[in-house]
C-alpha atoms as a PDB file:
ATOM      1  CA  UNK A   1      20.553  83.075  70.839  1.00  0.00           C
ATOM      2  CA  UNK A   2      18.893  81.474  67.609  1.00  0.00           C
ATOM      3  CA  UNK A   3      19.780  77.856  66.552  1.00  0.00           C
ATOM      4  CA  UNK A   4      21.702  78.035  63.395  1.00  0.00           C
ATOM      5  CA  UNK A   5      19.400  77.589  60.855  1.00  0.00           C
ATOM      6  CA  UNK A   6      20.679  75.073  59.019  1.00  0.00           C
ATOM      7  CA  UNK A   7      20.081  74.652  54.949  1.00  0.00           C
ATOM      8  CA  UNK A   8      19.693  71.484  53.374  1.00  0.00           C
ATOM      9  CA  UNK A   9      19.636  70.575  49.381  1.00  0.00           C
ATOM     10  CA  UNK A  10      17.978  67.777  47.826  1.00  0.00           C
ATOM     11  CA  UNK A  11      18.754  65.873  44.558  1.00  0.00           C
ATOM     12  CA  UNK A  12      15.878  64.539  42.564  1.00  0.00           C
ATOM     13  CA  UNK A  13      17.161  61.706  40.374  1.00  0.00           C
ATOM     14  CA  UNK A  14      15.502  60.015  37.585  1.00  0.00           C
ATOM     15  CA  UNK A  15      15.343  58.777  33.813  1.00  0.00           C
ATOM     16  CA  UNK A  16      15.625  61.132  31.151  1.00  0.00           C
ATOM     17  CA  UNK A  17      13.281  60.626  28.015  1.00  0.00           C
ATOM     18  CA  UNK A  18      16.222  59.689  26.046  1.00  0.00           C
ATOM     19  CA  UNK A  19      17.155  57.009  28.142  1.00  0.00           C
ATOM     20  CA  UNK A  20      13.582  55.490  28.509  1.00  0.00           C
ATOM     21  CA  UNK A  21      13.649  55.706  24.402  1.00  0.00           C
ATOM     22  CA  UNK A  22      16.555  53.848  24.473  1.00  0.00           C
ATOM     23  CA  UNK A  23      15.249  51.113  27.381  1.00  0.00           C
ATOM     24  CA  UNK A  24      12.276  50.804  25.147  1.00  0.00           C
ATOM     25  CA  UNK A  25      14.373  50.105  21.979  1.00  0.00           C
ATOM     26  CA  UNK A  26      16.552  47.484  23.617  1.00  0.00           C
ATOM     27  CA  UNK A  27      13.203  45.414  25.263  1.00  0.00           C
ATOM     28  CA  UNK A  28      11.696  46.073  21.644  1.00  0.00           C
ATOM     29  CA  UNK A  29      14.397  44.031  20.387  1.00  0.00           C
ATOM     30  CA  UNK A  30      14.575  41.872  22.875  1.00  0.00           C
ATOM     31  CA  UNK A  31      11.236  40.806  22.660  1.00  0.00           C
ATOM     32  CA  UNK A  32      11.459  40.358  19.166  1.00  0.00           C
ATOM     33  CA  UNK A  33      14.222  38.335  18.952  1.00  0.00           C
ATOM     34  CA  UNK A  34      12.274  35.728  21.799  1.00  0.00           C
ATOM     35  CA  UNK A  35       8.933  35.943  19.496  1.00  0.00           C
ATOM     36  CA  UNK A  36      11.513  34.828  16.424  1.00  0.00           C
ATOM     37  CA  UNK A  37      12.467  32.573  18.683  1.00  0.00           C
ATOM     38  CA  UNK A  38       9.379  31.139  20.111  1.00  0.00           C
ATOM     39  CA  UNK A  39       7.537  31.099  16.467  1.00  0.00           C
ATOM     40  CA  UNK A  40      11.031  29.020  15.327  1.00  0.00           C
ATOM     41  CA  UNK A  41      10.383  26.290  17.762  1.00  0.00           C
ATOM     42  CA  UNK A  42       6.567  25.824  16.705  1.00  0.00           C
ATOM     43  CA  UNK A  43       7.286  25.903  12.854  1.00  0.00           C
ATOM     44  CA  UNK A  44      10.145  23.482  13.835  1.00  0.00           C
ATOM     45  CA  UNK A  45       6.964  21.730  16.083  1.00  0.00           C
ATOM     46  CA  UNK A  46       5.000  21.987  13.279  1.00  0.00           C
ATOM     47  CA  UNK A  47       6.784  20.408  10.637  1.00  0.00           C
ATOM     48  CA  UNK A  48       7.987  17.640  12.460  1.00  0.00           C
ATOM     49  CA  UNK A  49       3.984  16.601  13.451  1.00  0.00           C
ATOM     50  CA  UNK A  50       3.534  17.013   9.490  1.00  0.00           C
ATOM     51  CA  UNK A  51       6.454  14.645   8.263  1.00  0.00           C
ATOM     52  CA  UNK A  52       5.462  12.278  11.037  1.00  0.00           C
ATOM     53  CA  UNK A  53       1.915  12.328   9.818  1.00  0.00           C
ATOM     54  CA  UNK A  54       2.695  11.440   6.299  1.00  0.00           C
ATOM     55  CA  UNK A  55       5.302   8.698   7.037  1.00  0.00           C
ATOM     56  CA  UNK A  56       2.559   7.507   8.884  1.00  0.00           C
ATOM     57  CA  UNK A  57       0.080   7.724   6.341  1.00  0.00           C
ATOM     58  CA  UNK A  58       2.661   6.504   3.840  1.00  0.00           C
ATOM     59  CA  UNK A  59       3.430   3.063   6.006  1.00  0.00           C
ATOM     60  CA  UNK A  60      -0.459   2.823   6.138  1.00  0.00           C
ATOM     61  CA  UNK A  61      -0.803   3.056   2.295  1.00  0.00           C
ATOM     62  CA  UNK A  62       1.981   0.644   1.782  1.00  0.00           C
ATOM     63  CA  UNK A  63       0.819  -1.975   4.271  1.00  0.00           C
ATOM     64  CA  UNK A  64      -2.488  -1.747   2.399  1.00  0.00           C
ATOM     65  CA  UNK A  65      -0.943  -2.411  -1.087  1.00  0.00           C
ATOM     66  CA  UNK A  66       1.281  -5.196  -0.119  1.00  0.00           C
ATOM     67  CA  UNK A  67      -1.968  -6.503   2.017  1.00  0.00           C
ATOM     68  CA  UNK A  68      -3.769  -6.590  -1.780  1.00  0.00           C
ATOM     69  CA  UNK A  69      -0.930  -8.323  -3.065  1.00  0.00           C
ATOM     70  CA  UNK A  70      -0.631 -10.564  -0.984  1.00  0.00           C
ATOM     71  CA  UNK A  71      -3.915 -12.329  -1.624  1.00  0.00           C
ATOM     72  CA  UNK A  72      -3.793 -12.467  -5.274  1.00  0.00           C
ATOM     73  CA  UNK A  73      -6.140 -14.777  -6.686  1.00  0.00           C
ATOM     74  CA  UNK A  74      -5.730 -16.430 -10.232  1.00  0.00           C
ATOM     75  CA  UNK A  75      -8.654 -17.666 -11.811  1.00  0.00           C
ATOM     76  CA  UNK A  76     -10.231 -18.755 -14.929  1.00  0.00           C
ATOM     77  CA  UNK A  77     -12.369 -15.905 -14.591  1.00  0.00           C
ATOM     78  CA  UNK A  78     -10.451 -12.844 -14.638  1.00  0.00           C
ATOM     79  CA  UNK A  79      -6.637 -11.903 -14.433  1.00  0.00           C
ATOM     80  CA  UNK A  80      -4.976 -12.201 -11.133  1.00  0.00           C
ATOM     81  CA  UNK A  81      -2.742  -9.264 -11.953  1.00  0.00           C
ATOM     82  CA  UNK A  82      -2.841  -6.747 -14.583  1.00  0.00           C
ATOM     83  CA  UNK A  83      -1.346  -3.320 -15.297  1.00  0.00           C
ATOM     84  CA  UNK A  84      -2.599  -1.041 -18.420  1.00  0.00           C
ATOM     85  CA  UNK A  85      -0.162   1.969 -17.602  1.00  0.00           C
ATOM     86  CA  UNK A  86      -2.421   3.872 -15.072  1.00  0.00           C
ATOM     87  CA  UNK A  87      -3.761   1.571 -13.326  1.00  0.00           C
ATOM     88  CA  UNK A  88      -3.306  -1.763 -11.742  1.00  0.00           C
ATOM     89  CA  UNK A  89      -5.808  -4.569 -11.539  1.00  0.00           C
ATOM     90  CA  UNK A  90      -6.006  -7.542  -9.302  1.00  0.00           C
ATOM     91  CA  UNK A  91      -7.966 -10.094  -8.036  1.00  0.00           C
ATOM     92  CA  UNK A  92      -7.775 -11.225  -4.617  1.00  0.00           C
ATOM     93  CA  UNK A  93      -9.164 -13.510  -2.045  1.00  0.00           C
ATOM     94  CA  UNK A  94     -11.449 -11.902   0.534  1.00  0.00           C
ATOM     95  CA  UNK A  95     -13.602 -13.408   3.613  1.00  0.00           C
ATOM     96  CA  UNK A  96     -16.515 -12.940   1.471  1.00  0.00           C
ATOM     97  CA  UNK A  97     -15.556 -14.283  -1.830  1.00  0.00           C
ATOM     98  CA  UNK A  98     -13.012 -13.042  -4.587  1.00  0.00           C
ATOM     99  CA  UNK A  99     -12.633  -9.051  -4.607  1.00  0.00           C
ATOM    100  CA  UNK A 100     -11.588  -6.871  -7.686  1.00  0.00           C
ATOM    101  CA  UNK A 101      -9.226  -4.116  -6.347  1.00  0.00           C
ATOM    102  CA  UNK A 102      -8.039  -1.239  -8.649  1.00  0.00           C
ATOM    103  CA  UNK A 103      -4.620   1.116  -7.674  1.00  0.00           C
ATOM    104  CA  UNK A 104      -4.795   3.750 -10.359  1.00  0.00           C
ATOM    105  CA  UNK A 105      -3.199   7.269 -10.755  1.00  0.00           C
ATOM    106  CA  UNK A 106      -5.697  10.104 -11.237  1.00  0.00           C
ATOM    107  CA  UNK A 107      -4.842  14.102 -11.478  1.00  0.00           C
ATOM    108  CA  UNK A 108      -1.573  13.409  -9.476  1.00  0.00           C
ATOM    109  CA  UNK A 109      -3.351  11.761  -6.705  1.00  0.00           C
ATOM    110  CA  UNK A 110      -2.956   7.856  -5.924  1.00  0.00           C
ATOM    111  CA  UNK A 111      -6.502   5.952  -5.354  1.00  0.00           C
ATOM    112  CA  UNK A 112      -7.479   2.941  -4.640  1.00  0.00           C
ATOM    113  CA  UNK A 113     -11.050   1.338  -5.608  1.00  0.00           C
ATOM    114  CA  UNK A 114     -12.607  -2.424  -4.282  1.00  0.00           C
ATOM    115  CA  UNK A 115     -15.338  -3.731  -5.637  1.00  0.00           C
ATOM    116  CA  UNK A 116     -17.547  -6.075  -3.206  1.00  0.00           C
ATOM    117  CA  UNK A 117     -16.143  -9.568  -2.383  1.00  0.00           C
ATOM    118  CA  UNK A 118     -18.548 -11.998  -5.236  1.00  0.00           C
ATOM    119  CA  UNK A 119     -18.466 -15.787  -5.367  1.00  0.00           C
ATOM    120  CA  UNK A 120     -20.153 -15.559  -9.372  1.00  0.00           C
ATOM    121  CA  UNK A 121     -17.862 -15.662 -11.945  1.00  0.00           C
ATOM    122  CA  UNK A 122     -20.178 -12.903 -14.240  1.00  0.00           C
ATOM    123  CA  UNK A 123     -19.872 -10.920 -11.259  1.00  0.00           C
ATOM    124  CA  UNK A 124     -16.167 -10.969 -11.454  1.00  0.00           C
ATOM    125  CA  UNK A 125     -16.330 -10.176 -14.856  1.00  0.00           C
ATOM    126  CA  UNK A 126     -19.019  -7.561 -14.746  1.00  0.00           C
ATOM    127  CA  UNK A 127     -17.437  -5.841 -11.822  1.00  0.00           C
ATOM    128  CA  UNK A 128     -13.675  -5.834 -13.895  1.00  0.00           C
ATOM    129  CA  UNK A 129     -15.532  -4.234 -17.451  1.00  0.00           C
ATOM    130  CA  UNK A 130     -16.884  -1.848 -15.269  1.00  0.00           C
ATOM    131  CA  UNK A 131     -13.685  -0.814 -13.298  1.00  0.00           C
ATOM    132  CA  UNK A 132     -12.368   0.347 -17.031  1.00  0.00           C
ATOM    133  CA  UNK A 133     -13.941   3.138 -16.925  1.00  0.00           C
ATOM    134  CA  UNK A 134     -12.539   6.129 -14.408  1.00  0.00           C
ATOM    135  CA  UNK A 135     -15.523   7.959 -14.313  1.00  0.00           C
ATOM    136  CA  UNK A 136     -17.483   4.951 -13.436  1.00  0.00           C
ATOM    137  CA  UNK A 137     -15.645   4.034  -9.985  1.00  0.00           C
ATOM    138  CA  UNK A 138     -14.210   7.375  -9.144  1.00  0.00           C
ATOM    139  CA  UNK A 139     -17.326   8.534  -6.455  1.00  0.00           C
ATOM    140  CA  UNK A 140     -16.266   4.889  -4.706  1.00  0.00           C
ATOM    141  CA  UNK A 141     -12.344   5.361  -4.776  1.00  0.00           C
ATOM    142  CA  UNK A 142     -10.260   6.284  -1.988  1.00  0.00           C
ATOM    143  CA  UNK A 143      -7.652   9.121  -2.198  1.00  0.00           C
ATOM    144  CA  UNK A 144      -4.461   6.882  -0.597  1.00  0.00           C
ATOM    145  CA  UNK A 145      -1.632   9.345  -1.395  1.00  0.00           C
ATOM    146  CA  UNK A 146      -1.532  13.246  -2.958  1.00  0.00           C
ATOM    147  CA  UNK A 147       1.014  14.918  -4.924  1.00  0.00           C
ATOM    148  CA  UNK A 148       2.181  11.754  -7.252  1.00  0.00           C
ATOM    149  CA  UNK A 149       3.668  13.103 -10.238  1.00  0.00           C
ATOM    150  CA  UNK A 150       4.169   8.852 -11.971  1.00  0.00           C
ATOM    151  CA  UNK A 151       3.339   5.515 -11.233  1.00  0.00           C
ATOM    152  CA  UNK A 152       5.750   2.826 -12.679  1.00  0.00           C
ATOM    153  CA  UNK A 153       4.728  -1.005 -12.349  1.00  0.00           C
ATOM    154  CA  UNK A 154       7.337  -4.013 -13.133  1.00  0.00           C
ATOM    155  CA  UNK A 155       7.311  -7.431 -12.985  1.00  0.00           C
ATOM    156  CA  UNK A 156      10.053  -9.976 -12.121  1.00  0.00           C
ATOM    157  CA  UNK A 157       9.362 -12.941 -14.585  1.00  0.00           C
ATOM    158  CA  UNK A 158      11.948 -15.550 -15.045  1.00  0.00           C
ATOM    159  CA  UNK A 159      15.310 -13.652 -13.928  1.00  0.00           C
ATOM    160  CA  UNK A 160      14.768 -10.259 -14.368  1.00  0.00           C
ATOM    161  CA  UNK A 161      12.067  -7.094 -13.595  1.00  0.00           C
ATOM    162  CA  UNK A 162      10.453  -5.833 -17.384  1.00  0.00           C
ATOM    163  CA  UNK A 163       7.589  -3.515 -18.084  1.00  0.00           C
ATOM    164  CA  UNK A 164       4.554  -4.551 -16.359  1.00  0.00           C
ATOM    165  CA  UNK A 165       2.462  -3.973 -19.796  1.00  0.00           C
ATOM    166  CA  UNK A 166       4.813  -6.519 -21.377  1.00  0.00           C
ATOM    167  CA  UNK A 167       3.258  -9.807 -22.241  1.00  0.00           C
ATOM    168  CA  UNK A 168       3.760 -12.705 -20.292  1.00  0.00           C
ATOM    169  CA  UNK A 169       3.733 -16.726 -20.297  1.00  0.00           C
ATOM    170  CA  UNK A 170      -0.007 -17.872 -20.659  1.00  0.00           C
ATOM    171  CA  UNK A 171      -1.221 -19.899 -17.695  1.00  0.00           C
ATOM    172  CA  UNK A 172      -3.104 -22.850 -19.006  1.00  0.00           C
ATOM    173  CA  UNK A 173      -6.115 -23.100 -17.365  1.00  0.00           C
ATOM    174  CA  UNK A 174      -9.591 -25.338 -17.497  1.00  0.00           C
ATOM    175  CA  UNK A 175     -12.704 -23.719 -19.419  1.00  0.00           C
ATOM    176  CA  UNK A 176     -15.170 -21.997 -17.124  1.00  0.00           C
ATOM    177  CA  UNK A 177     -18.254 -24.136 -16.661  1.00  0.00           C
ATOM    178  CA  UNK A 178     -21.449 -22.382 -18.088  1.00  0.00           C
ATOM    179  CA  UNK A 179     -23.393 -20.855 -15.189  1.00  0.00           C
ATOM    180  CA  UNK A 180     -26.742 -22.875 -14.088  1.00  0.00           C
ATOM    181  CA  UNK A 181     -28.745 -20.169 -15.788  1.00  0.00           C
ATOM    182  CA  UNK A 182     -27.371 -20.997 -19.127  1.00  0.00           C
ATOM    183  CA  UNK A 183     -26.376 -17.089 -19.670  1.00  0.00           C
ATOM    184  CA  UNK A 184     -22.587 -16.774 -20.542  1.00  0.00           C
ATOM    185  CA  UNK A 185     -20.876 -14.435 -18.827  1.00  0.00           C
ATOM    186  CA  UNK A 186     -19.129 -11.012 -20.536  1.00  0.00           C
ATOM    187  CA  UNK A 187     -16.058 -12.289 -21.633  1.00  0.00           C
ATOM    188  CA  UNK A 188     -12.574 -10.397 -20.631  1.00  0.00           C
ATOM    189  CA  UNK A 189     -10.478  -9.439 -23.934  1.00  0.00           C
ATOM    190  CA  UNK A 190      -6.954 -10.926 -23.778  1.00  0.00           C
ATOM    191  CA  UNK A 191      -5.416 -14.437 -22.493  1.00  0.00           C
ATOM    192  CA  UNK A 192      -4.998 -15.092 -18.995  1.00  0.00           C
ATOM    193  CA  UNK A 193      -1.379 -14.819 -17.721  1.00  0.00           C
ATOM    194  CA  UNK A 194       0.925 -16.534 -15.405  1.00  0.00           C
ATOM    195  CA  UNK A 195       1.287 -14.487 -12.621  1.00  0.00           C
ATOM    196  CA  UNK A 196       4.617 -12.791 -12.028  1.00  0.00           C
ATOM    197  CA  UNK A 197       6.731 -14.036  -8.998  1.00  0.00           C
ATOM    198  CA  UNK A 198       7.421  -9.910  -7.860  1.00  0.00           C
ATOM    199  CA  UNK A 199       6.071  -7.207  -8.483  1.00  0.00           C
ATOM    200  CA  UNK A 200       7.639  -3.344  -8.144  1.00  0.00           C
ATOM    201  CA  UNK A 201       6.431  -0.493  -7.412  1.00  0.00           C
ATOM    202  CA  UNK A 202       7.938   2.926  -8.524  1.00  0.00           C
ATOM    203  CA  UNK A 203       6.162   6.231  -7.414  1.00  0.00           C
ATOM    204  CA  UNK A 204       7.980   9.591  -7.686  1.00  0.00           C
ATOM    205  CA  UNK A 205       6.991  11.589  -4.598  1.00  0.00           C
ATOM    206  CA  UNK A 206       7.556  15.540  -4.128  1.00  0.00           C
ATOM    207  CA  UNK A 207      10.070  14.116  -2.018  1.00  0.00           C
ATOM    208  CA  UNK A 208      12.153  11.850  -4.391  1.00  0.00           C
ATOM    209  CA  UNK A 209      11.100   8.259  -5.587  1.00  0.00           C
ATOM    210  CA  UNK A 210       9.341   5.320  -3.491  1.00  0.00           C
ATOM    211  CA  UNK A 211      10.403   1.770  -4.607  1.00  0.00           C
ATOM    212  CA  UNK A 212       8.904  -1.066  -2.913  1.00  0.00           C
ATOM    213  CA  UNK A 213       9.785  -4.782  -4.329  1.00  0.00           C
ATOM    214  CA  UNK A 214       7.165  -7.313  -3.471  1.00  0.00           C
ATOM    215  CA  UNK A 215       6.735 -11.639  -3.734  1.00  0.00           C
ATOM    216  CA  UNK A 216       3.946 -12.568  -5.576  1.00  0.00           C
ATOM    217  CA  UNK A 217       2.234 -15.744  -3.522  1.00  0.00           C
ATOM    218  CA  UNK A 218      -0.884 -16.376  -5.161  1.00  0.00           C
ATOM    219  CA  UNK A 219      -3.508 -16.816  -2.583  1.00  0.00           C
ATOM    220  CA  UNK A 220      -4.670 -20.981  -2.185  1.00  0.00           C
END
């Protein structure tokens, strides 16, 4: 007698295509959604590096200008402060003598400009007629701060700030001596003025305006 022969069926199981579409649909959108993600976090990484950076550059450009005017230097032979409505002069004491230093606004952008530290009064001079003219200084000037759309200068005399281009009490001060060589200097137009006891400083920024009030302690 024959075993029973005994028959046996096996189920094959598996994805259809319209499940696999749909699998790849969901990871599609999963994916994307982590890339949106992901490319959030590094714009958010990004911009955070670039407002650090410019507060950083900004404290750097401020320490710099209240550095300048803190070393003011009145003289006989040029103003120790002066402001002509786009751009502010001043003289000021330096290891190597008396420096000219200009803070003008140019095309939007904020510069600044030193001439070398002299100890000759028509070097002074001849270095503060030549600082008049834009062109003249501009391949020497230093590009402190972009995207400036006005630069406002006041001074605090007596009890209150006025315009910077305002005129001031006249300082009374000793005739220069006439240099060894006998040559007289170029003279600078204009009466020497007291110096102001502040000064402020207005800049409108794409971000909003920038005040900073400073003492004026004329350098001894």
């Amino acid at each position: 007698m024959h075993p029973r022969l005994r028959s046996s069926t096996h189920t094959e199981t598996g994805f259809t295509l319209v499940e696999v579409m749909v699998a790849l649909l969901i990871m599609a959108v999963l994916t994307t959604m982590a890339w949106q993600g992901i490319d959030g976090l590094m714009r958010a990484r990004d911009g955070a590096q670039r407002s650090g950076e410019a507060a950083l550059r900004l404290g750097t450009v401020m320490s710099q200008w209240e550095q300048d005017l803190s070393q003011v230097q009145q003289s006989n032979a040029a103003p120790g402060l002066r402001f002509d409505g786009a751009s502010l002069r001043l003289t000021r004491r330096g290891p190597g003598g008396i420096q000219l230093v200009v803070w003008t606004l140019q095309g939007g952008n904020w510069y600044r400009w030193a001439a070398p530290p002299v100890t000759r009064i028509q070097d002074l001079q001849e270095w503060w007629i030549r600082s008049q003219q834009w062109s003249t200084i501009q391949g020497d000037a230093l590009k402190m701060l972009e995207q400036v759309e006005s630069q406002q200068i006041y001074f605090f005399r007596g009890n209150s700030w006025s315009n910077a281009q305002s005129t001031g009490d006249i300082e009374e001060a000793p005739p220069p001596q006439p240099p060894a060589s006998g040559v007289q200097p170029p003279q600078i137009g204009g009466e020497n003025e007291a110096l102001p006891t502040g000064v402020r400083l207005v800049l409108k920024l794409p971000n909003g305006l920038l005040t900073r009030d400073l003492m004026v302690r004329p350098s001894q």
